[in-house]
C-alpha atoms as a PDB file:
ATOM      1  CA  UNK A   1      15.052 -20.175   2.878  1.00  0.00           C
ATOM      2  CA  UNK A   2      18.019 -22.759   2.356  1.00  0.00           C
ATOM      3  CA  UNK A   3      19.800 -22.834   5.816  1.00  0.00           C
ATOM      4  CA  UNK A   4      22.914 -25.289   5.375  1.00  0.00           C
ATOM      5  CA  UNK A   5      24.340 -26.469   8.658  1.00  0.00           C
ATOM      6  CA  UNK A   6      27.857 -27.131   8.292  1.00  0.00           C
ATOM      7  CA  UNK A   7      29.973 -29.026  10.817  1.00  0.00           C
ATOM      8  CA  UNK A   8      33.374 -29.854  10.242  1.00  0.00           C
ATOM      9  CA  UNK A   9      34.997 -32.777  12.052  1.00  0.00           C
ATOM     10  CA  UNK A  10      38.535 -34.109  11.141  1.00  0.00           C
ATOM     11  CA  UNK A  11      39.550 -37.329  12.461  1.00  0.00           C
ATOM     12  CA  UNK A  12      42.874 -36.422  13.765  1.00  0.00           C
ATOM     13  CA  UNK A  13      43.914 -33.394  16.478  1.00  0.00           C
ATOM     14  CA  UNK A  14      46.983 -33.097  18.161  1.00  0.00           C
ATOM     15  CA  UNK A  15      45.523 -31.264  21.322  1.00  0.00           C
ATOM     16  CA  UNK A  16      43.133 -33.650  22.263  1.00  0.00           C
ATOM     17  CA  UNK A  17      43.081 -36.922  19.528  1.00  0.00           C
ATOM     18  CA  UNK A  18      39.917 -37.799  18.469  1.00  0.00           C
ATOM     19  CA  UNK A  19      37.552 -34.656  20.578  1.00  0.00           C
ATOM     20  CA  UNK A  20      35.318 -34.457  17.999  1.00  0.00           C
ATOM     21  CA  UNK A  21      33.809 -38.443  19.720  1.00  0.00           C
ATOM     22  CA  UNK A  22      35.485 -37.769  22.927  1.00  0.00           C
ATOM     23  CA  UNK A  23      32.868 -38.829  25.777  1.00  0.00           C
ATOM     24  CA  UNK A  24      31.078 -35.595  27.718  1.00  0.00           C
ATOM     25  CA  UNK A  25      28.822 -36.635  30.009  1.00  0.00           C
ATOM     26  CA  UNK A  26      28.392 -40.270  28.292  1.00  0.00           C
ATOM     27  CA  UNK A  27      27.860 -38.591  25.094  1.00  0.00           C
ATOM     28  CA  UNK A  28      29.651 -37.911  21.789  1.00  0.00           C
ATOM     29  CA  UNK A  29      31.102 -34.380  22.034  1.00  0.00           C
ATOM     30  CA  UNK A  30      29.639 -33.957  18.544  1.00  0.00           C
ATOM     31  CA  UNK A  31      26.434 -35.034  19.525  1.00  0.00           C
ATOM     32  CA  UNK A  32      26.061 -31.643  21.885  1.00  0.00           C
ATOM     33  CA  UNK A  33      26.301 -29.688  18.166  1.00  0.00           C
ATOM     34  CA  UNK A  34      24.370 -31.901  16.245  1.00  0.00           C
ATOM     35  CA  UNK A  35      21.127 -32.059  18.490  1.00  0.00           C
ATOM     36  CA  UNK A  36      20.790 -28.176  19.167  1.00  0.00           C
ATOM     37  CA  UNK A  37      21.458 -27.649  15.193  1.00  0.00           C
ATOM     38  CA  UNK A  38      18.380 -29.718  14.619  1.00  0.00           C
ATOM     39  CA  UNK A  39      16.187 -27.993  16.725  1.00  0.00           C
ATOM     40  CA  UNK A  40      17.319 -24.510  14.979  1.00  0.00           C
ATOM     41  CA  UNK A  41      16.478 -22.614  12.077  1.00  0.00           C
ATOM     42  CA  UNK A  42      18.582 -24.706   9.743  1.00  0.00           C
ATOM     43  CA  UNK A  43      17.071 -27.237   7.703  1.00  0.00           C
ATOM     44  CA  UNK A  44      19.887 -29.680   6.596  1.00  0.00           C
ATOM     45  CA  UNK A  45      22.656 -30.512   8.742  1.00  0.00           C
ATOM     46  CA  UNK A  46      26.352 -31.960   7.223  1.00  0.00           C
ATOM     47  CA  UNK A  47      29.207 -32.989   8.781  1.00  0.00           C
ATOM     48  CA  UNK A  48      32.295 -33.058   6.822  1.00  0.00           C
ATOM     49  CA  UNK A  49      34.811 -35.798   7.889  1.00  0.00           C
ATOM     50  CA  UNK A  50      37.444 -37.618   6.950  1.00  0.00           C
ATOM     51  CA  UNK A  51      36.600 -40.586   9.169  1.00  0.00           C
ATOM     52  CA  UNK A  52      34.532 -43.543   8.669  1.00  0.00           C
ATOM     53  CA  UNK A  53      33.650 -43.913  12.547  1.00  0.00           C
ATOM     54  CA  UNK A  54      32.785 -39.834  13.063  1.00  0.00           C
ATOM     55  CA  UNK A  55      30.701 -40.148   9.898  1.00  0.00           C
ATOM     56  CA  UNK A  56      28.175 -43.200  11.343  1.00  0.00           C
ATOM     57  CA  UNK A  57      28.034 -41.709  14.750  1.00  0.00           C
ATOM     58  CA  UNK A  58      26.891 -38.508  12.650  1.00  0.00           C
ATOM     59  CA  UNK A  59      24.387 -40.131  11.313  1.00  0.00           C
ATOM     60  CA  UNK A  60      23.104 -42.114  13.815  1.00  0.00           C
ATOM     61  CA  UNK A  61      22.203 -38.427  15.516  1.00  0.00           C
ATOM     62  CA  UNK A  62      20.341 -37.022  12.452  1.00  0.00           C
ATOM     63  CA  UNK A  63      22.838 -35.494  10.538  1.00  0.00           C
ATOM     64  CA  UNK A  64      24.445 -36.183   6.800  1.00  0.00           C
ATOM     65  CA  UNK A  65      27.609 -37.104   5.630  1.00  0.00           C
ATOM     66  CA  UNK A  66      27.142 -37.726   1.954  1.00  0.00           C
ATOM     67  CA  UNK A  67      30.819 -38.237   1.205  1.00  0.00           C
ATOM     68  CA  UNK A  68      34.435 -37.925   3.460  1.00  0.00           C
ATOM     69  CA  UNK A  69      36.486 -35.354   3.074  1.00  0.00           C
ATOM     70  CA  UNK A  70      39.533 -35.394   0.868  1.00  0.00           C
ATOM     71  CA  UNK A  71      43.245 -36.528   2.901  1.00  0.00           C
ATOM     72  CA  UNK A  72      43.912 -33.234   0.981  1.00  0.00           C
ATOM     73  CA  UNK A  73      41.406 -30.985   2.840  1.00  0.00           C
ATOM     74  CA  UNK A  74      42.141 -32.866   6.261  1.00  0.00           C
ATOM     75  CA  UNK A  75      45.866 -31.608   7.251  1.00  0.00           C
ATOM     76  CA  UNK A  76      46.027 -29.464   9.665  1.00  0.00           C
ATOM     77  CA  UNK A  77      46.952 -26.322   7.792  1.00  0.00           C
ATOM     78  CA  UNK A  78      43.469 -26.918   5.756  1.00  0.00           C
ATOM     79  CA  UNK A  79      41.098 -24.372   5.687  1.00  0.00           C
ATOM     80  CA  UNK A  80      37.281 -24.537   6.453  1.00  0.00           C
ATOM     81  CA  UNK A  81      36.098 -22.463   3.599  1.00  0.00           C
ATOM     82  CA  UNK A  82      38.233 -24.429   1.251  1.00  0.00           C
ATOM     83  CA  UNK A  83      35.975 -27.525   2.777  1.00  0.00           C
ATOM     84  CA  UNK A  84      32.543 -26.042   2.497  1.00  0.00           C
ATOM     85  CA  UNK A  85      33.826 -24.739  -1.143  1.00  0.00           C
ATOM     86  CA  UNK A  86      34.109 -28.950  -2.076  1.00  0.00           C
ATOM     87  CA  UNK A  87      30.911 -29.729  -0.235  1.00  0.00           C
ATOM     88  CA  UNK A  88      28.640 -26.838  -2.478  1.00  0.00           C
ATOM     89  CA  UNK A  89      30.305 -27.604  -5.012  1.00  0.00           C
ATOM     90  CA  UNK A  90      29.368 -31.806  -4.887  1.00  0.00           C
ATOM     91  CA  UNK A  91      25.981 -30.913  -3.763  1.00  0.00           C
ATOM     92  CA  UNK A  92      25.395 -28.836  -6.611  1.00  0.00           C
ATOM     93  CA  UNK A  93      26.634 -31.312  -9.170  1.00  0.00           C
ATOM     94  CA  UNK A  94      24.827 -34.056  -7.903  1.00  0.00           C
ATOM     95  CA  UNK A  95      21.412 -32.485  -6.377  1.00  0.00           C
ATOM     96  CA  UNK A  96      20.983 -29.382  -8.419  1.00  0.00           C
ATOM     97  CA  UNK A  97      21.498 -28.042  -3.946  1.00  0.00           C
ATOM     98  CA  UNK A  98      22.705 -24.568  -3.189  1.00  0.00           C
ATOM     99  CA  UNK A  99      21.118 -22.917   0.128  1.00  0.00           C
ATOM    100  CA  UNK A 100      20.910 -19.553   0.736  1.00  0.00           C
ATOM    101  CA  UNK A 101      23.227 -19.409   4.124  1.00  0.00           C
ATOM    102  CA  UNK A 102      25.235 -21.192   5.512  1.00  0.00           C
ATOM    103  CA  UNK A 103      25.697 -21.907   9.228  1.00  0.00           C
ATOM    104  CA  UNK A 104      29.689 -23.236  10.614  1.00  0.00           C
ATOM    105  CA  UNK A 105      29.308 -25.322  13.548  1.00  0.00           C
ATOM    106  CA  UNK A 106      32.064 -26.531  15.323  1.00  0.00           C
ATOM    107  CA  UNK A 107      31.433 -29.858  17.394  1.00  0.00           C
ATOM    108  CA  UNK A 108      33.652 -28.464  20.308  1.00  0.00           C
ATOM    109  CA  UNK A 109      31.217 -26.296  21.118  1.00  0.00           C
ATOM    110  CA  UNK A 110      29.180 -28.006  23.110  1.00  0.00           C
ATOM    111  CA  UNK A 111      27.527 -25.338  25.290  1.00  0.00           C
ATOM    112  CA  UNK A 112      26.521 -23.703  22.164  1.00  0.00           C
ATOM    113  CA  UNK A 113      22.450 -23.682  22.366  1.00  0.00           C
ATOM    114  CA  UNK A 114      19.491 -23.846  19.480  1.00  0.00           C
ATOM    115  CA  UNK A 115      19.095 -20.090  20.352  1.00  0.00           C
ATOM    116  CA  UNK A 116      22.245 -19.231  19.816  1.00  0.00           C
ATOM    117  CA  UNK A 117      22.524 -20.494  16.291  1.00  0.00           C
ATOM    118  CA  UNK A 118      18.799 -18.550  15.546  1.00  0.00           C
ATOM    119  CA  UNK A 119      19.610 -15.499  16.777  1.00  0.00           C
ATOM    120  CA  UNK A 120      22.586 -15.338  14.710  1.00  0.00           C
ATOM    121  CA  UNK A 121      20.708 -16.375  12.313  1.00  0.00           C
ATOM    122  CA  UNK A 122      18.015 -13.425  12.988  1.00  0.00           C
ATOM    123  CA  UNK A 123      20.720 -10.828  13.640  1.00  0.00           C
ATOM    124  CA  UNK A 124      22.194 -11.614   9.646  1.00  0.00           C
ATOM    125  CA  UNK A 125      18.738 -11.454   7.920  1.00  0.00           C
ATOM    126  CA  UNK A 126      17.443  -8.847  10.124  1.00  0.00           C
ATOM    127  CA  UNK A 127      20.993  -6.659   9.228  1.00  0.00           C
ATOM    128  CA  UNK A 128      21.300  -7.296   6.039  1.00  0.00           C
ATOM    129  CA  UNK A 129      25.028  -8.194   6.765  1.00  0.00           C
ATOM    130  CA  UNK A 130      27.076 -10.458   5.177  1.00  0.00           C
ATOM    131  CA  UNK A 131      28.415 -12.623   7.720  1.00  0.00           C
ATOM    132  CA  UNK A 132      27.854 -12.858  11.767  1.00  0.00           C
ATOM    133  CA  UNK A 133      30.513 -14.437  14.083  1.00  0.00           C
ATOM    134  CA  UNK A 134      29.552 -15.243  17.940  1.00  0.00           C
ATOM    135  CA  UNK A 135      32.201 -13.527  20.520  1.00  0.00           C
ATOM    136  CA  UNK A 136      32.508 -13.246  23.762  1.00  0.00           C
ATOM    137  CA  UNK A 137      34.684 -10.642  26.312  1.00  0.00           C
ATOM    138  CA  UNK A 138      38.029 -11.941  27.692  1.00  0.00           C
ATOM    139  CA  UNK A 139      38.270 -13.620  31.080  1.00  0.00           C
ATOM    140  CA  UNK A 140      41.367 -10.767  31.104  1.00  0.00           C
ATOM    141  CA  UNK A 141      41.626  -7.985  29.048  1.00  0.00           C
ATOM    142  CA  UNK A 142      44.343  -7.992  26.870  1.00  0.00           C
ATOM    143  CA  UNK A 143      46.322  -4.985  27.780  1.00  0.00           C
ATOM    144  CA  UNK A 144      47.327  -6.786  31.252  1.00  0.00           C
ATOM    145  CA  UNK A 145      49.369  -9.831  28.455  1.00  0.00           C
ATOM    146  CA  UNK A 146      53.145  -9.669  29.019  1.00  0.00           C
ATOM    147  CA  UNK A 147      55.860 -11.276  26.775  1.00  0.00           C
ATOM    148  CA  UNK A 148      59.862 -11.507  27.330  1.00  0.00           C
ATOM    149  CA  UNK A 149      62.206 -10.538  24.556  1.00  0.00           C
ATOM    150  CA  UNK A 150      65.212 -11.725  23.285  1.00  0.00           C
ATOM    151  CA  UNK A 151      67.271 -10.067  26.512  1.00  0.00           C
ATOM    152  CA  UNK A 152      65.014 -11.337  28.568  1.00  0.00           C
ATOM    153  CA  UNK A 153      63.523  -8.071  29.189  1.00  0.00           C
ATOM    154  CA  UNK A 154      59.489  -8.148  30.321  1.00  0.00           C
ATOM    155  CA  UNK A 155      57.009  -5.642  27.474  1.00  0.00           C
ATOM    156  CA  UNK A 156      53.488  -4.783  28.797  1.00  0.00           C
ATOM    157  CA  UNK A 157      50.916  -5.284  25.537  1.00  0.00           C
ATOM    158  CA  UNK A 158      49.711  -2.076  26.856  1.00  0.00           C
ATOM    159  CA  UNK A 159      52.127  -0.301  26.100  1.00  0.00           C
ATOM    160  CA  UNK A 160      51.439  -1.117  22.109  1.00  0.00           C
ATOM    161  CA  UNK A 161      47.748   0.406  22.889  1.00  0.00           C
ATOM    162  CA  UNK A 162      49.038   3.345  25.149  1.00  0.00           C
ATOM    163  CA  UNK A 163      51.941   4.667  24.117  1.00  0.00           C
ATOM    164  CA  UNK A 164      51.819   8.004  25.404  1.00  0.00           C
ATOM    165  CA  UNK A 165      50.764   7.438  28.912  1.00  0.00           C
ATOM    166  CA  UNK A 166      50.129   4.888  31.197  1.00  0.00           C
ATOM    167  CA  UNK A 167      45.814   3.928  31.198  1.00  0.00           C
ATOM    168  CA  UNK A 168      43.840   2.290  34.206  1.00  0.00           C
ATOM    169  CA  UNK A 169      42.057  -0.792  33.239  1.00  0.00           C
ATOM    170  CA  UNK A 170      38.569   1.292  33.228  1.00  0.00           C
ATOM    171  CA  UNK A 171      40.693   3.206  30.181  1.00  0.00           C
ATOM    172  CA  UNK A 172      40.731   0.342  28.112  1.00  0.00           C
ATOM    173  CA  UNK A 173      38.997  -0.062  25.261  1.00  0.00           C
ATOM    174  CA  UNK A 174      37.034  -2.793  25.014  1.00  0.00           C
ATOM    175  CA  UNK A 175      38.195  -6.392  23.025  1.00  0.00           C
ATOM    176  CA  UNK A 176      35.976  -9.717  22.414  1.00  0.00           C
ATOM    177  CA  UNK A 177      37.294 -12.848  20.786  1.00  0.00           C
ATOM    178  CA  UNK A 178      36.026 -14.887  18.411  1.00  0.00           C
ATOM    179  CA  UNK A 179      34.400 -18.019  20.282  1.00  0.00           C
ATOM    180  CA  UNK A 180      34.454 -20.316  17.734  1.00  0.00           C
ATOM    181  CA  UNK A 181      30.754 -21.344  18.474  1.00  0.00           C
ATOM    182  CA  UNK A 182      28.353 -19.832  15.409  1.00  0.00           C
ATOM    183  CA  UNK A 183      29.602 -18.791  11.946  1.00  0.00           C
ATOM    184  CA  UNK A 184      26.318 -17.240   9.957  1.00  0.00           C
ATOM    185  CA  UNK A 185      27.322 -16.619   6.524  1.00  0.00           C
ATOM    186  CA  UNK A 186      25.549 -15.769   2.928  1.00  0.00           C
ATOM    187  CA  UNK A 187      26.704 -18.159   0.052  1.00  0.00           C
ATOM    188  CA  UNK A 188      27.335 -15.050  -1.857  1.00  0.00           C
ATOM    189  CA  UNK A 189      29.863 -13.547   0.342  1.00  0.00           C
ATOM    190  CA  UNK A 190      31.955 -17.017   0.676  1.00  0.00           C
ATOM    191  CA  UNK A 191      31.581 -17.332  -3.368  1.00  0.00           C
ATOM    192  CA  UNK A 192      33.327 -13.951  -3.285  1.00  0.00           C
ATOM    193  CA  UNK A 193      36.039 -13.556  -0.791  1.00  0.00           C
ATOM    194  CA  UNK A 194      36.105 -17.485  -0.199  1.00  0.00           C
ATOM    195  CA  UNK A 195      35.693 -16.689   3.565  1.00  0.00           C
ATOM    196  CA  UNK A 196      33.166 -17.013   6.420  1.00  0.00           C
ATOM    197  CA  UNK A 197      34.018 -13.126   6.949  1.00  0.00           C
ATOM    198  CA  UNK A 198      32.459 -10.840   5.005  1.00  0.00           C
ATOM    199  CA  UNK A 199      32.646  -6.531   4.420  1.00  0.00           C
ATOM    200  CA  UNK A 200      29.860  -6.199   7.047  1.00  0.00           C
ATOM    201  CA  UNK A 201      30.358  -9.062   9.467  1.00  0.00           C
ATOM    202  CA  UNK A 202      28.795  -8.628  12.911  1.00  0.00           C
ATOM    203  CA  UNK A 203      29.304  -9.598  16.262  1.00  0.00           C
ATOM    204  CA  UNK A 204      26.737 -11.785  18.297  1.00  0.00           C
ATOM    205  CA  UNK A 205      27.568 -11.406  21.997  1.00  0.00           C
ATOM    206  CA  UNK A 206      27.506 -14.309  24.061  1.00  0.00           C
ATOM    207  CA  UNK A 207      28.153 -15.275  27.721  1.00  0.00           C
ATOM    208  CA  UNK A 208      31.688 -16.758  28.620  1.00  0.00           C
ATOM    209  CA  UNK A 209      30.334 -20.180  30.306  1.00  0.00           C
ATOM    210  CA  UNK A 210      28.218 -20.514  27.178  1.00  0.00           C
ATOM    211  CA  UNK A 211      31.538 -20.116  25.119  1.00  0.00           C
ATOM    212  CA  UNK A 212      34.111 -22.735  25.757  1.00  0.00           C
ATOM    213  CA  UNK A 213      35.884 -24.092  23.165  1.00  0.00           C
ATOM    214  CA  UNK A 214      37.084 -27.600  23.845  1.00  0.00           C
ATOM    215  CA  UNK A 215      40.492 -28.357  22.468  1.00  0.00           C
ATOM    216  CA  UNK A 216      42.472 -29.890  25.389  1.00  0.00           C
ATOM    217  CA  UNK A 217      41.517 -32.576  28.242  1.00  0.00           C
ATOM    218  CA  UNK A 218      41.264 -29.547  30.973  1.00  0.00           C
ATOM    219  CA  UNK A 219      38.795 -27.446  28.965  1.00  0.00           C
ATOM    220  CA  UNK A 220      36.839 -31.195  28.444  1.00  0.00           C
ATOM    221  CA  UNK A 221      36.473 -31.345  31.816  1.00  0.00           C
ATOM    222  CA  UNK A 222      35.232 -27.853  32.403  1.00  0.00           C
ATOM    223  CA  UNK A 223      32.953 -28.287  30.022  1.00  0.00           C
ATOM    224  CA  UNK A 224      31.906 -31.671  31.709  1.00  0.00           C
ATOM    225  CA  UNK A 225      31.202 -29.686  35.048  1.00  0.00           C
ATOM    226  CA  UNK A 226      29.765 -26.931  33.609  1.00  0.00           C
ATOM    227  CA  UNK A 227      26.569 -29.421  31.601  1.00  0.00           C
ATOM    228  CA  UNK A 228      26.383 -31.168  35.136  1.00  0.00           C
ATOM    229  CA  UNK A 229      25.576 -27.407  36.934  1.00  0.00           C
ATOM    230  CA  UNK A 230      23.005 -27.162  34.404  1.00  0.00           C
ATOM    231  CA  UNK A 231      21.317 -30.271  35.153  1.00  0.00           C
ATOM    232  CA  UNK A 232      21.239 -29.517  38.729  1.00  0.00           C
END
């Protein structure tokens, strides 16, 4: 089987500029995705980038970048699928390459692990589903959010789930989010509704210190302490 690792990495980020190279623990941030794709199930690894300095760092770790991105598939408002789309679609033309799955990877993921990325993997062939996404529960539930209106006045988001009466938190139902850490997709299903979500997407579970998502300096350095406790 074809398993296409894809990792995108845009040069620019207004959160945090240039995370995808920041320095965790003296390494690349990408590197963290790069080395634990490469001991997975997936047997060719690309990272799509618009910049010259993420794309030889890339590749000194074992991955490909066999062309940038397009300026127009780097704004901000791009989408992913619209990138993996261009990258098929070159492979094909030029190497006759289509794989069978494909796997999104985002490099601020670093606590992301090999088994991770295989069991998601595992959990889409196994299923027969057409796309897996890795989530994990809320440090809160959602129901306890608050927002002010216009005259100032404070709404419970409870109060959009329980309208009727007023639940204890052991009422409520229960909500993940979407990590960001493993996409498992067929190439079918992204041909088709040009998305990494498909009719039958399912969830992979994963812990919450396994699931930050780096996009500001704080979460960096959470993530930095967190890779040190492992080490200990």
């Amino acid at each position: 089987m074809k398993i296409l690792g894809f990792i995108p990495a845009r040069a620019n980020s207004k959160g945090l500029p240039g995370k995808n190279i920041k320095l965790l623990n003296g390494k690349p941030l990408i590197s963290y995705t790069i080395e634990e794709a490469k001991k997975s199930r997936i047997n060719r690894i690309i990272v799509s980038t618009d910049s010259l300095e993420i794309s030889e760092i890339s590749q000194s770790l074992g991955a490909e970048v066999p062309f940038l991105r397009s300026a127009e598939l780097s704004q901000d408002d791009s989408v992913i699928e619209d990138a993996i789309l261009d990258v098929l679609e070159k492979l094909n033309k030029n190497e006759g390459y289509q794989p069978n799955m494909i796997v999104l990877l985002q490099p601020t993921s670093p606590l992301r692990k090999a088994t991770h990325i295989d069991d998601c993997i595992k959990l889409l062939d196994e299923k027969k589903a057409d796309s897996v996404v890795s989530v994990s529960e809320p440090m809160e539930h959602p129901a306890v959010m608050v927002n002010w209106d216009a005259q100032g006045k404070m709404n419970f988001l409870s109060d959009l789930f329980f309208q009727e009466q007023k639940t204890q938190r052991q009422g409520y139902p229960t909500f993940f989010f979407v990590n960001g850490a493993v996409y498992v997709f067929k190439i079918q299903n992204l041909i088709k509704n040009k998305s990494r979500y498909g009719e039958k997407t399912l969830p992979y579970i994963m812990r919450q210190i396994d699931s930050i998502d780096i996009n500001t300096i704080d979460e960096l350095l959470i993530a930095e302490a967190l890779l040190q406790a492992r080490n200990i």
